[in-house]
Protein backbone atom coordinates (compact mmCIF):
# COMPACT_ATOMS: atom_id res chain seq x y z
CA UNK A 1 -26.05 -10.11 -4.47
CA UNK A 2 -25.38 -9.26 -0.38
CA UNK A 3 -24.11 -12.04 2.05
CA UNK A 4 -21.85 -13.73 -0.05
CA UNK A 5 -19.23 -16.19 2.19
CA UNK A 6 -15.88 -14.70 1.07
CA UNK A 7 -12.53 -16.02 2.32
CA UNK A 8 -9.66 -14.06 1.94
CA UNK A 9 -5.76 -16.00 2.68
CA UNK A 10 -2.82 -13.74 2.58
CA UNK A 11 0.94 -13.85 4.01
CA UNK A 12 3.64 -11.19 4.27
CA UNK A 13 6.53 -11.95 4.61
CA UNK A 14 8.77 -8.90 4.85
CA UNK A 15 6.83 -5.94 4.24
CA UNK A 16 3.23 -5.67 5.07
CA UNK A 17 2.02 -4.19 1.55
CA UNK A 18 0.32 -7.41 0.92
CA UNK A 19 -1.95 -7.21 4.33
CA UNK A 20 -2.47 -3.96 3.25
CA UNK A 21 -3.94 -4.66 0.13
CA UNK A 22 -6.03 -7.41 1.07
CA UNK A 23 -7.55 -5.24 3.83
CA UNK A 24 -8.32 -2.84 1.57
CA UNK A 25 -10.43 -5.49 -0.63
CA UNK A 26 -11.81 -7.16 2.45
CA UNK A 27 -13.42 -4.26 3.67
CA UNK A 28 -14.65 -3.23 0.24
CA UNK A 29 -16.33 -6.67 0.23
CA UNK A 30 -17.81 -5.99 3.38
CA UNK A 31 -18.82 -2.59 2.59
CA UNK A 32 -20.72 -4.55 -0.11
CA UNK A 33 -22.52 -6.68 2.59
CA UNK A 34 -20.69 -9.77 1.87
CA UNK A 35 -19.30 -11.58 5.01
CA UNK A 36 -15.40 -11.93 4.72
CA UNK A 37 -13.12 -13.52 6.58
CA UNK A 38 -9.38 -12.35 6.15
CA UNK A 39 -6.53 -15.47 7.35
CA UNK A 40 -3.56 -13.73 7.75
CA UNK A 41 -0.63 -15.74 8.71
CA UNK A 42 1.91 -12.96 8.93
CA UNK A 43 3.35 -11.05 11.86
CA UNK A 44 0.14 -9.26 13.56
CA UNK A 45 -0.81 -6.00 11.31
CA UNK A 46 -3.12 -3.94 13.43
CA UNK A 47 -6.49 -4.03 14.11
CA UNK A 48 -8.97 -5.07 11.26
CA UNK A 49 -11.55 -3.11 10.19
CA UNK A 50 -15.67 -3.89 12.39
CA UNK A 51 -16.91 -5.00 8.97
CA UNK A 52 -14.87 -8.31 8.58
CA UNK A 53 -13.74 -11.32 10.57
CA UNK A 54 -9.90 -11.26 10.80
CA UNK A 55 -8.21 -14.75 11.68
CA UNK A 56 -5.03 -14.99 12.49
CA UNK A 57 -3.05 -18.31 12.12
CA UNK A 58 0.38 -18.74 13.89
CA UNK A 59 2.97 -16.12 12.34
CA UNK A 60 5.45 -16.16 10.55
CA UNK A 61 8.24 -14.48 8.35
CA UNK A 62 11.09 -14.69 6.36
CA UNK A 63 14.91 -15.34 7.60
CA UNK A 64 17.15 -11.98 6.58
CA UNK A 65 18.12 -12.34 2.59
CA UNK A 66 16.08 -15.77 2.32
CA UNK A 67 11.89 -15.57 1.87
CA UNK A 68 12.48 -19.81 1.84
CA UNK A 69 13.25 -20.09 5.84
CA UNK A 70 10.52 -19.79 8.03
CA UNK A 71 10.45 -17.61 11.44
CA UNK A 72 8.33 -17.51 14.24
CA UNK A 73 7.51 -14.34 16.10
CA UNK A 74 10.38 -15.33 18.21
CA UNK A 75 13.20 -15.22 15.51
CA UNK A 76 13.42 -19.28 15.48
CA UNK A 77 12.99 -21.85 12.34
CA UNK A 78 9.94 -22.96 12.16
CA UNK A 79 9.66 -26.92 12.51
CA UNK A 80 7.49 -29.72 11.16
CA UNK A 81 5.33 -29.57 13.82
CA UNK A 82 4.57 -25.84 13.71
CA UNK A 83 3.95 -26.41 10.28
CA UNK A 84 1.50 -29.16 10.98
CA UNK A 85 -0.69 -27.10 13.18
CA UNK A 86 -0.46 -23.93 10.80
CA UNK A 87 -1.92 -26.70 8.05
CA UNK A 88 -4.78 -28.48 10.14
CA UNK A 89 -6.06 -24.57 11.46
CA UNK A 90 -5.98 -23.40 7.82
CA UNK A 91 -8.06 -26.06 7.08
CA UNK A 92 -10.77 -25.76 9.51
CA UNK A 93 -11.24 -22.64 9.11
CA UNK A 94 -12.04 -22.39 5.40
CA UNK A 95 -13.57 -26.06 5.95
CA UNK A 96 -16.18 -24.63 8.74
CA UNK A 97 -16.86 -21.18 6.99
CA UNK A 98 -17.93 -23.11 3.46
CA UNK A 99 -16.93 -20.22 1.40
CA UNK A 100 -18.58 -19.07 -1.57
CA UNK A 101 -15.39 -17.87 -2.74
CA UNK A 102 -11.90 -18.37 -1.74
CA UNK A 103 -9.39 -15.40 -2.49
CA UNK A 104 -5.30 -16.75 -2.73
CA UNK A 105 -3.09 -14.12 -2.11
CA UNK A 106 0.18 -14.89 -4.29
CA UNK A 107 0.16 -17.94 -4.26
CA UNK A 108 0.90 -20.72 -6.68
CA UNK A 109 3.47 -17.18 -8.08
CA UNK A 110 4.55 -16.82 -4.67
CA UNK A 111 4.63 -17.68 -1.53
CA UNK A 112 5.72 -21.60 -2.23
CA UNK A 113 7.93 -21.85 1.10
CA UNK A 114 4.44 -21.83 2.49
CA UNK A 115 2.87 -24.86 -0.14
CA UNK A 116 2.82 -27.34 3.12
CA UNK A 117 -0.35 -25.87 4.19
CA UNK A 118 -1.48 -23.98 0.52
CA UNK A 119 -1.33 -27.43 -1.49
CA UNK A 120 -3.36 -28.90 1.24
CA UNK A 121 -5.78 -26.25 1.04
CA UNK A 122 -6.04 -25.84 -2.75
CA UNK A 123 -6.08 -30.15 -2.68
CA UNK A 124 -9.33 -29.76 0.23
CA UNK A 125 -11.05 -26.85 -1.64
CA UNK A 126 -11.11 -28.79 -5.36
CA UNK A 127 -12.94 -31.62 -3.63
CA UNK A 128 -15.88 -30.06 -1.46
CA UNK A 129 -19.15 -29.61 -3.15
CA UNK A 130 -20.00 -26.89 -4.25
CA UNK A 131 -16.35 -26.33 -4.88
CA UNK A 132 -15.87 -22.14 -4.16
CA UNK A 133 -15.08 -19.96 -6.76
CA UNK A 134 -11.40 -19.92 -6.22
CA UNK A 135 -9.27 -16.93 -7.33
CA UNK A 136 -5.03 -15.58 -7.56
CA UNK A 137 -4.57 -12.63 -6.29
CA UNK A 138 -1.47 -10.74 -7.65
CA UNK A 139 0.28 -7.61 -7.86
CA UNK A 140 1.57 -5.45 -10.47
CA UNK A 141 4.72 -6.49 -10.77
CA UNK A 142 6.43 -10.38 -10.09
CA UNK A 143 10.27 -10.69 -9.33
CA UNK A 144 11.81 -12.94 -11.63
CA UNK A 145 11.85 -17.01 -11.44
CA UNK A 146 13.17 -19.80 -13.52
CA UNK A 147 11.41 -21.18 -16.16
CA UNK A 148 10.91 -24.64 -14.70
CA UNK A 149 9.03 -22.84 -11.45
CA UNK A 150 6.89 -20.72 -14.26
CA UNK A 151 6.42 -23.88 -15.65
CA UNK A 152 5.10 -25.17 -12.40
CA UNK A 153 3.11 -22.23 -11.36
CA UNK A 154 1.17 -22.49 -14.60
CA UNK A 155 0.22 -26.51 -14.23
CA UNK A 156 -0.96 -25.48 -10.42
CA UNK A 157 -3.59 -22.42 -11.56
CA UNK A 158 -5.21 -24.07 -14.74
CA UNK A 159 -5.44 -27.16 -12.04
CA UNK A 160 -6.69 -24.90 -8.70
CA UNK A 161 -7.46 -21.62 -10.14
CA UNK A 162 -10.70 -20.17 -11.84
CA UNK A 163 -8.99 -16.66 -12.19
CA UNK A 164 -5.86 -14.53 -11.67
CA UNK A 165 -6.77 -11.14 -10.42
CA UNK A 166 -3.94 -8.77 -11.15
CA UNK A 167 -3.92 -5.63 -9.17
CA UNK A 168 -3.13 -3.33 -11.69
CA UNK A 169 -3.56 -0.92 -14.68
CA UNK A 170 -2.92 -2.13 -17.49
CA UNK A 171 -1.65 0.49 -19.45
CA UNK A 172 1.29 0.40 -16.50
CA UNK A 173 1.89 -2.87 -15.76
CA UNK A 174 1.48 -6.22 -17.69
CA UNK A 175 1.47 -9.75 -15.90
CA UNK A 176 3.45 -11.17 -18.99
CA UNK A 177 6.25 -8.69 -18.74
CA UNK A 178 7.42 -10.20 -15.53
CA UNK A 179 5.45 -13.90 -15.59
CA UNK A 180 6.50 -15.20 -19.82
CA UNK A 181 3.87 -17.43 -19.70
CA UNK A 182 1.08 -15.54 -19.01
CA UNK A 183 -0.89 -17.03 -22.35
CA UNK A 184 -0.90 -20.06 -21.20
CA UNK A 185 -3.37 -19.52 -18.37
CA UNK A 186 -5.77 -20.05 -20.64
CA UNK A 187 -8.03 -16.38 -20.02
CA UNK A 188 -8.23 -16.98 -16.58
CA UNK A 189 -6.34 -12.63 -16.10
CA UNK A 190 -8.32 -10.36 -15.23
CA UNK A 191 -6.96 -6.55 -14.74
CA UNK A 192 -8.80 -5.29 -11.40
CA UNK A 193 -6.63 -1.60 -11.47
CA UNK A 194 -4.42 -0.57 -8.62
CA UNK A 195 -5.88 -1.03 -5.62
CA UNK A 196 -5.55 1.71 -3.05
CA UNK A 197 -7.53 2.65 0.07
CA UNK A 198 -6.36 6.14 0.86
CA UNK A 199 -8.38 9.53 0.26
CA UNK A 200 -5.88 12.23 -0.85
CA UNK A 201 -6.75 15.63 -1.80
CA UNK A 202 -3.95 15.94 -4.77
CA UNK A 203 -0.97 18.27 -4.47
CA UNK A 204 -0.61 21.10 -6.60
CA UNK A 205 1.57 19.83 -9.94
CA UNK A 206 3.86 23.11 -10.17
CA UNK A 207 6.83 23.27 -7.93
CA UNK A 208 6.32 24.84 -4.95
CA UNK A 209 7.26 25.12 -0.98
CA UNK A 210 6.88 22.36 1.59
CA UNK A 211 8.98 19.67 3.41
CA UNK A 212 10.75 16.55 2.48
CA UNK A 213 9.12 13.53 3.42
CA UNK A 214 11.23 10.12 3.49
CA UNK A 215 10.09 7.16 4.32
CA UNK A 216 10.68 3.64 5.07
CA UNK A 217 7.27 1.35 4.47
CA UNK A 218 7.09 -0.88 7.18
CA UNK A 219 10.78 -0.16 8.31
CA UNK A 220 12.11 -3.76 8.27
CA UNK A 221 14.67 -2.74 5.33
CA UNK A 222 15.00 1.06 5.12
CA UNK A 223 17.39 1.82 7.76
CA UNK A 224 20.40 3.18 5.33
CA UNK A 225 17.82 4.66 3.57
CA UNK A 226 17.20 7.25 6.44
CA UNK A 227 20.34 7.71 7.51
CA UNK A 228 21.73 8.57 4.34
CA UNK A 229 18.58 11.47 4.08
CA UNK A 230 19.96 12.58 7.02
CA UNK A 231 23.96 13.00 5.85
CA UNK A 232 21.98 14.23 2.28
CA UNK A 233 20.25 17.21 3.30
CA UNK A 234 22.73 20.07 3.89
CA UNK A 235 24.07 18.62 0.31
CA UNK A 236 20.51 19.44 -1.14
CA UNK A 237 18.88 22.55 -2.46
CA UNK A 238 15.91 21.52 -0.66
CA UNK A 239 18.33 22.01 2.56
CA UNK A 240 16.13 25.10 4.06
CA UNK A 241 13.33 23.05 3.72
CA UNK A 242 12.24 20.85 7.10
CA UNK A 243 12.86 17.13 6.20
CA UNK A 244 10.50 14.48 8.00
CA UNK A 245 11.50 11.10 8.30
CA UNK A 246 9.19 8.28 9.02
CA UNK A 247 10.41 5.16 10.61
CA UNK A 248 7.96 2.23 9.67
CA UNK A 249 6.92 -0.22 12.89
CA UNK A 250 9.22 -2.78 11.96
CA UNK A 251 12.00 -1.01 13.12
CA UNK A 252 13.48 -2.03 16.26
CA UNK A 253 13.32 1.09 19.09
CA UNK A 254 17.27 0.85 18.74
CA UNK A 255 17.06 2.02 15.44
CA UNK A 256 14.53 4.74 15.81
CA UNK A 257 16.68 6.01 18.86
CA UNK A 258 20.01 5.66 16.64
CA UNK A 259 18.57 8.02 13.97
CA UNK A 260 16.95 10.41 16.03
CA UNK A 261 20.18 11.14 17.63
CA UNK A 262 21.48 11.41 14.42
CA UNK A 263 19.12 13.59 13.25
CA UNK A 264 19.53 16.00 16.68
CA UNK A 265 22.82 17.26 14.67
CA UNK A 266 21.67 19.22 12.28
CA UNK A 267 18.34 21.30 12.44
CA UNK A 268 15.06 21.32 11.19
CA UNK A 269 14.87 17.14 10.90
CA UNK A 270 12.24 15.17 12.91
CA UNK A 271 12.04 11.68 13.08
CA UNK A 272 8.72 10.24 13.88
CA UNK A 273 7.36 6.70 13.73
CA UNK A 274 5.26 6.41 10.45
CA UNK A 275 1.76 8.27 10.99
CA UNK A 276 -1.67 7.23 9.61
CA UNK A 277 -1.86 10.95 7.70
CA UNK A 278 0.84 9.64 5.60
CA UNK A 279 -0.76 10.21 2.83
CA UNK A 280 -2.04 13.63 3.37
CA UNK A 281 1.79 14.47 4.31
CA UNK A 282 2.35 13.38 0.55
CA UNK A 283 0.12 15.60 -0.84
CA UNK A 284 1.57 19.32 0.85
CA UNK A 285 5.18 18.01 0.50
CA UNK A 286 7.91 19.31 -2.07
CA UNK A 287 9.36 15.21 -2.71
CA UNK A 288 8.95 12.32 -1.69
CA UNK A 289 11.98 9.59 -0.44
CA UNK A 290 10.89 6.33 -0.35
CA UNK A 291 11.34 2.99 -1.27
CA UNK A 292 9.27 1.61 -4.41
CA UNK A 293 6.20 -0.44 -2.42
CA UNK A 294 3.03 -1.24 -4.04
CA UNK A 295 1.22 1.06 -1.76
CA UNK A 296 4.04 3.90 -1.53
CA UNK A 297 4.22 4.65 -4.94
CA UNK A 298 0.33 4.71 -4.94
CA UNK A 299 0.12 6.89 -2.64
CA UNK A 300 3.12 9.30 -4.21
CA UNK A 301 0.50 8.83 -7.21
CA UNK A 302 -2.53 9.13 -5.35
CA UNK A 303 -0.99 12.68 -3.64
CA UNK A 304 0.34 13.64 -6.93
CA UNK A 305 3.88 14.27 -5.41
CA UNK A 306 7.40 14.21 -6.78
CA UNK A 307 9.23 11.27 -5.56
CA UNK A 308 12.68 10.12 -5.47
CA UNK A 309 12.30 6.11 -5.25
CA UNK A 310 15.00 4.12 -3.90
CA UNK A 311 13.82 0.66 -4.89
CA UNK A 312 14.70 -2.69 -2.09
CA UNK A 313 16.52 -4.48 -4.41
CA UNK A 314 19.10 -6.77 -2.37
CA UNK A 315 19.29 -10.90 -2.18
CA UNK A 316 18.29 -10.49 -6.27
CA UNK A 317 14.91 -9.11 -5.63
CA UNK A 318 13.71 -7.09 -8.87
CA UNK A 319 10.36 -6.09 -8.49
CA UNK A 320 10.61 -2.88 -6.93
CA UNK A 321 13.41 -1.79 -9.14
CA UNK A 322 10.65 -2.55 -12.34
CA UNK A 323 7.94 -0.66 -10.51
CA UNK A 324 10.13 2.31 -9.85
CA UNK A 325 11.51 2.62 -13.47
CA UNK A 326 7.60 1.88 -14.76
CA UNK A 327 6.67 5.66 -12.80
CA UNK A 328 10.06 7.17 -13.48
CA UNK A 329 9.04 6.59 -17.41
CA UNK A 330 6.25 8.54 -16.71
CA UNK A 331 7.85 11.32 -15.49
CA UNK A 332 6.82 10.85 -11.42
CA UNK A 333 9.97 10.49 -10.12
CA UNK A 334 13.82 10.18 -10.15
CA UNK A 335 15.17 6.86 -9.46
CA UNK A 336 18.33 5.62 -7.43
CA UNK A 337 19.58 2.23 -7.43
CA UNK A 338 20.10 1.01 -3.44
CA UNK A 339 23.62 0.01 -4.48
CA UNK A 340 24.73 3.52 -5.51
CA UNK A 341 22.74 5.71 -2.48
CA UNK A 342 24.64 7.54 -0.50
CA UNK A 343 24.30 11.32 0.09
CA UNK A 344 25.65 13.16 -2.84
CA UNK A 345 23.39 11.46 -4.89
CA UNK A 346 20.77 11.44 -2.89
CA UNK A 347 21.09 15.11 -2.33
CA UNK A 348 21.12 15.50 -5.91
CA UNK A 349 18.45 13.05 -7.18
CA UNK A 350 16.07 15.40 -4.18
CA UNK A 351 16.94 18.51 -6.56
CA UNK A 352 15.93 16.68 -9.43
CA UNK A 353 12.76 15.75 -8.76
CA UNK A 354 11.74 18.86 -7.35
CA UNK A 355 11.71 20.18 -10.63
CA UNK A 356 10.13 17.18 -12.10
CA UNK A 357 6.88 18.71 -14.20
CA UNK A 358 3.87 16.37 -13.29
CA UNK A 359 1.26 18.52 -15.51
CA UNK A 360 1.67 15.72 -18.21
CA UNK A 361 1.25 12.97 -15.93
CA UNK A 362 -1.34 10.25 -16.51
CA UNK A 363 -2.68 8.37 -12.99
CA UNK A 364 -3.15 5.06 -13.15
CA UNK A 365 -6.43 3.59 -12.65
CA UNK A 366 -6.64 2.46 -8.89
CA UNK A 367 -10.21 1.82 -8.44
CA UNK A 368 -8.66 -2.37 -7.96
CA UNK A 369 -11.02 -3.06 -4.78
CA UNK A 370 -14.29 -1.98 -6.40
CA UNK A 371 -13.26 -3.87 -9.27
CA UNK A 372 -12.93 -7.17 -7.48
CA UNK A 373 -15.64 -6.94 -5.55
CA UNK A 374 -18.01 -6.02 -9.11
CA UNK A 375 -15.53 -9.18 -10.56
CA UNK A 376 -16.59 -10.87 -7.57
CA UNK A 377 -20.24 -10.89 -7.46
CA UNK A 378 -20.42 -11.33 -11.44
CA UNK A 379 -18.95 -14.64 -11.06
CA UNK A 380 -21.11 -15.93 -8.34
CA UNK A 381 -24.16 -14.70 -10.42
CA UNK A 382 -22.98 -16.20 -13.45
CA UNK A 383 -22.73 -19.35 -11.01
CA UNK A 384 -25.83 -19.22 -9.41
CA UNK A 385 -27.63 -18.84 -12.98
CA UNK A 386 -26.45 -22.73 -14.30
């Protein structure tokens, strides 16, 4: 059923793996001749793809160590009045589009330092008639909250929510194993797969040559992470291999200059900003160093690669340290705990997963953005048929 009205509302924060992911489904719903509009109210995140309508409300992100304080793009609090204006555009815009659906991005599970404008929204949407077909969109993995905010979250999507679309395979990841009350949202899960965009011709699974490729995501957080490749590799076995760094574009020129110097010490490094063949550099590499993303360790997957995964974990966050252990159990990769990297074992977690055997490794499914769309359309038909 072509020409659906989809709205799609999604914020990052810190990283930009959730704009990522929703751009991924938005253009699959385009590709499927729906028309989408994607509200992204994070810091700008390239150009969208022709297909869809990208909106983008004023941005902001998260003060250093505290995802509750709002920034603007200028580094200052954001005030009541900002807020205000970020509400009343919100609200047009999904007002004036009358969606036939209305996609959530994290949200009542996260995102809550942004409910003065989500609340309004979910309050608006419940009332219009025909009231859209409203969905949660989540990922794999959720970091830890009290009970009393499960508690919460749970009253908010039976109330606002027809579904919870979880982004992942099942056989992986659970929602329950990191959100307790999952069975008390009353069927409303639905298991879409991973979702990943990329087209990867695999790696081979037997060790062979190839470079080191370490990476940073969107380089807001993995500064120490690349430096410390740097100090690691003449303490590797991998040492005579060429080892690539990628700095991710939220990393301040400083930074990139700082390690490229660094890197001008000892031979046979390059530091480059993070490259759009990313993937493809996965797949002819001999490991992987990275952080443990959503879309990193898909595409480590998706390439088939060893990895070493050096999961964000400061300010309590847990969720990459679960999704790292999840593939290390599996026999992908080698983790090491932030708190414990430095170069020795760094070094020697890179020799380690060299020799990792992937032959017995399972992929995950990842077809997530066909799978929503197919979710999609099956609801509005079921709809349309009452």
């Amino acid at each position: 059923m072509p020409g659906l009205r989809i709205h799609i509302y999604v914020q990052h924060l810190l990283g930009g793996g959730h704009l990522v992911r929703m751009k991924i489904v938005a253009a699959a719903l385009a590709d499927a001749g729906h028309r989408v509009t994607l509200i992204s109210g994070g810091m700008a995140g390239g150009r969208p793809d022709a297909a869809y309508r990208l909106l983008q409300l004023p941005a902001v992100k998260a003060a250093p160590g505290d995802f509750s304080v709002l920034l603007d793009s200028g580094g200052a609090p954001v005030g009541d009045d900002f807020k205000a204006r970020r509400a009343a555009q919100l609200l047009q815009w999904v007002a004036s589009g009358a969606p036939q659906a209305l996609l959530i991005e994290s949200f009542p599970f996260g995102r809550r330092a942004l409910r003065f404008e989500l609340v309004p929204l979910m309050e608006a949407v419940a009332a219009m008639k025909p009231r859209p077909l409203t969905l949660c969109s989540v990922r794999d993995i959720l970091q830890t909250r009290s009970g009393e905010r499960d508690r919460r979250t749970v009253a908010e999507v039976n109330a606002w929510f027809d579904h919870v679309l979880v982004h992942a395979d099942p056989a992986v990841a659970r929602l329950a194993e990191t959100f307790p009350l999952a069975d008390q949202l009353h069927g409303k899960i639905f298991y879409t797969h991973y979702v990943y965009g990329a087209t990867v011709q695999p790696g081979a699974p037997a060790p062979g040559g190839g470079p080191v490729v370490v990476s940073a995501g969107g380089g807001a957080v993995g500064f120490k992470l690349l430096q410390t490749a740097i100090l690691a590799r003449p303490l590797s076995g991998l040492k005579d291999r060429p080892w690539h760094l990628l700095v991710g574009r939220n990393a301040s020129p400083a930074e990139f200059h700082a390690l490229a110097a660094q890197a001008e010490a000892g031979r046979g490094i390059t530091v480059q900003w993070s490259r759009p063949d990313f993937a493809g550099m996965l797949a002819a590499c001999a490991v992987s160093v990275s952080q443990a993303g959503y879309n990193t360790v898909l595409d480590t997957v998706a390439a088939n690669c060893r990895a070493v995964l050096v999961p964000y974990s400061r300010h309590g966050e847990t969720e990459q340290q679960r999704r790292a252990e999840k593939f290390a159990e599996q026999g992908r990769a080698v983790v090491v705990r932030e708190q414990h990297l430095g170069p020795a074992r760094l070094a020697e977690a890179v020799d380690r997963a060299a020799r990792l055997d992937l032959s017995g490794c399972r992929p995950p499914r990842m077809e997530g953005a066909a799978q929503t769309v197919d979710f999609i359309e099956r609801q509005l038909l079921q709809r349309a048929a009452l």
